[in-house]
Protein backbone atom coordinates (compact mmCIF):
# COMPACT_ATOMS: atom_id res chain seq x y z
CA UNK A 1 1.09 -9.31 5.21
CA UNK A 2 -0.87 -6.23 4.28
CA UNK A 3 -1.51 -3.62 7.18
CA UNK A 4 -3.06 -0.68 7.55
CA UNK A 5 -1.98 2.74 10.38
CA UNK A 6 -3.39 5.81 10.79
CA UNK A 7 -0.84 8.11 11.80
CA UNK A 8 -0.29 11.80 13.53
CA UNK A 9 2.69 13.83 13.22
CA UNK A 10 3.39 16.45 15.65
CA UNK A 11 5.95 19.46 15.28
CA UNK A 12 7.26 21.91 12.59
CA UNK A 13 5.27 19.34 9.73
CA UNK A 14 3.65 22.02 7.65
CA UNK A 15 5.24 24.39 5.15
CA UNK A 16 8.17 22.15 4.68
CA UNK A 17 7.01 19.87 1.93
CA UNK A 18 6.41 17.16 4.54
CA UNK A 19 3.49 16.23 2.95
CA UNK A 20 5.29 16.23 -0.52
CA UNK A 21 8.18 14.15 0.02
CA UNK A 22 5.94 11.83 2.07
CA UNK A 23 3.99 11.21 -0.99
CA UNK A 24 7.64 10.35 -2.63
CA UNK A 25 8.53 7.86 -0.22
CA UNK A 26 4.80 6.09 0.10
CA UNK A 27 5.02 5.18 -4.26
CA UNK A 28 8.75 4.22 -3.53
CA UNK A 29 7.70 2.12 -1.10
CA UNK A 30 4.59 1.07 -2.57
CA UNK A 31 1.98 2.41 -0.07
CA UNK A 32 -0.97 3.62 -0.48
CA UNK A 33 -3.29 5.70 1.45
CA UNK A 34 -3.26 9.69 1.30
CA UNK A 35 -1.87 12.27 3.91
CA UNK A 36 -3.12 16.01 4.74
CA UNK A 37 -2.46 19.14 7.02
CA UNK A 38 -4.66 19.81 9.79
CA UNK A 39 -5.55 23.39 11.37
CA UNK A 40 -4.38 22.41 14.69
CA UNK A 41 -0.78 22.41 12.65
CA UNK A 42 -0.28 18.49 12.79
CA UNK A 43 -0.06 15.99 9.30
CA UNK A 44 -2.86 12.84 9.59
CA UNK A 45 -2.19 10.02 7.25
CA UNK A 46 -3.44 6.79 6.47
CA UNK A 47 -1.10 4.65 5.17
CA UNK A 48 -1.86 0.70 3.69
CA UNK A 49 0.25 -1.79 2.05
CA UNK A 50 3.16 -4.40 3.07
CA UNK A 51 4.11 -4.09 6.80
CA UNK A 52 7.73 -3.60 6.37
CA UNK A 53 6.90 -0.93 3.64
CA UNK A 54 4.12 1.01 5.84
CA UNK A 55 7.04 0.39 8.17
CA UNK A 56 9.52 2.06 6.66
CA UNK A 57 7.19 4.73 5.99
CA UNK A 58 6.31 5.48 9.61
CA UNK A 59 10.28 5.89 10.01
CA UNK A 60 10.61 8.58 7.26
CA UNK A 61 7.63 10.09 9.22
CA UNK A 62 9.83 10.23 12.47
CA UNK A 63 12.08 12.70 10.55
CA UNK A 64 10.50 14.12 7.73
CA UNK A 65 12.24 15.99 5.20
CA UNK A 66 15.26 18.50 5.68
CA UNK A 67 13.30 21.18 7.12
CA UNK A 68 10.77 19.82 9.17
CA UNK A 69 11.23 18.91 13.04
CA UNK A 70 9.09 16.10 14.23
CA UNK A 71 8.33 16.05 17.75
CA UNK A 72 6.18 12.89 17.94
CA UNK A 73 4.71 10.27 15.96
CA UNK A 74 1.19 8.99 17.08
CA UNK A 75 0.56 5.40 15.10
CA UNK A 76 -2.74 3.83 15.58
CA UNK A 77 -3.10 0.23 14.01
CA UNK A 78 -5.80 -0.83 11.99
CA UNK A 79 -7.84 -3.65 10.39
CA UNK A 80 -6.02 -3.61 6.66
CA UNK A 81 -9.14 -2.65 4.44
CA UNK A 82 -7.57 -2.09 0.64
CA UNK A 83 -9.75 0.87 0.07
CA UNK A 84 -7.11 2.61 -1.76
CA UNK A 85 -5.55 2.05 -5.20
CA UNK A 86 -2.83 4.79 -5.19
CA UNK A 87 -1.56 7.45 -2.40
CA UNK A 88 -3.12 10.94 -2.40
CA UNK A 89 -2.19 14.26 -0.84
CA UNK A 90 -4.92 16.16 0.22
């Protein structure tokens, strides 16, 4: 089943290739969507595919890559749309 969340990550998330390695992790897992900093210093994606892939996804997201330090992890569900063909860092 194909799903579709719209995420906010809260913390130390920019300037430590969050975005970067997130990218990695969404065409291992086979997600697509895109991801981007914001000036208030938090990363908003948008993340579509399999559930237990976007899944998985959200988890890496809880961490983030060596240097980052997530604080919190906003997810908001949404109606799966399949606007997307690959995943895209903005």
């Amino acid at each position: 089943m194909n799903v579709r969340a719209h995420i906010y990550i809260t913390g130390r998330v920019q300037g430590v290739f969050f975005r970067s390695e997130t990218a990695q992790e969404a065409h291992t897992y086979g997600v697509n969507g895109w991801i981007r900093n914001l000036s208030d210093g938090r990363v908003e994606a948008v993340f579509e595919g399999e559930n237990k892939n976007v899944r998985k996804l959200i988890e890496f997201c809880k961490h983030g890559p060596l240097y980052a330090m997530v604080t919190s992890v906003d997810v908001f569900w949404e109606g799966y749309k399949g606007e997307f063909k690959d995943f895209k860092m903005h």
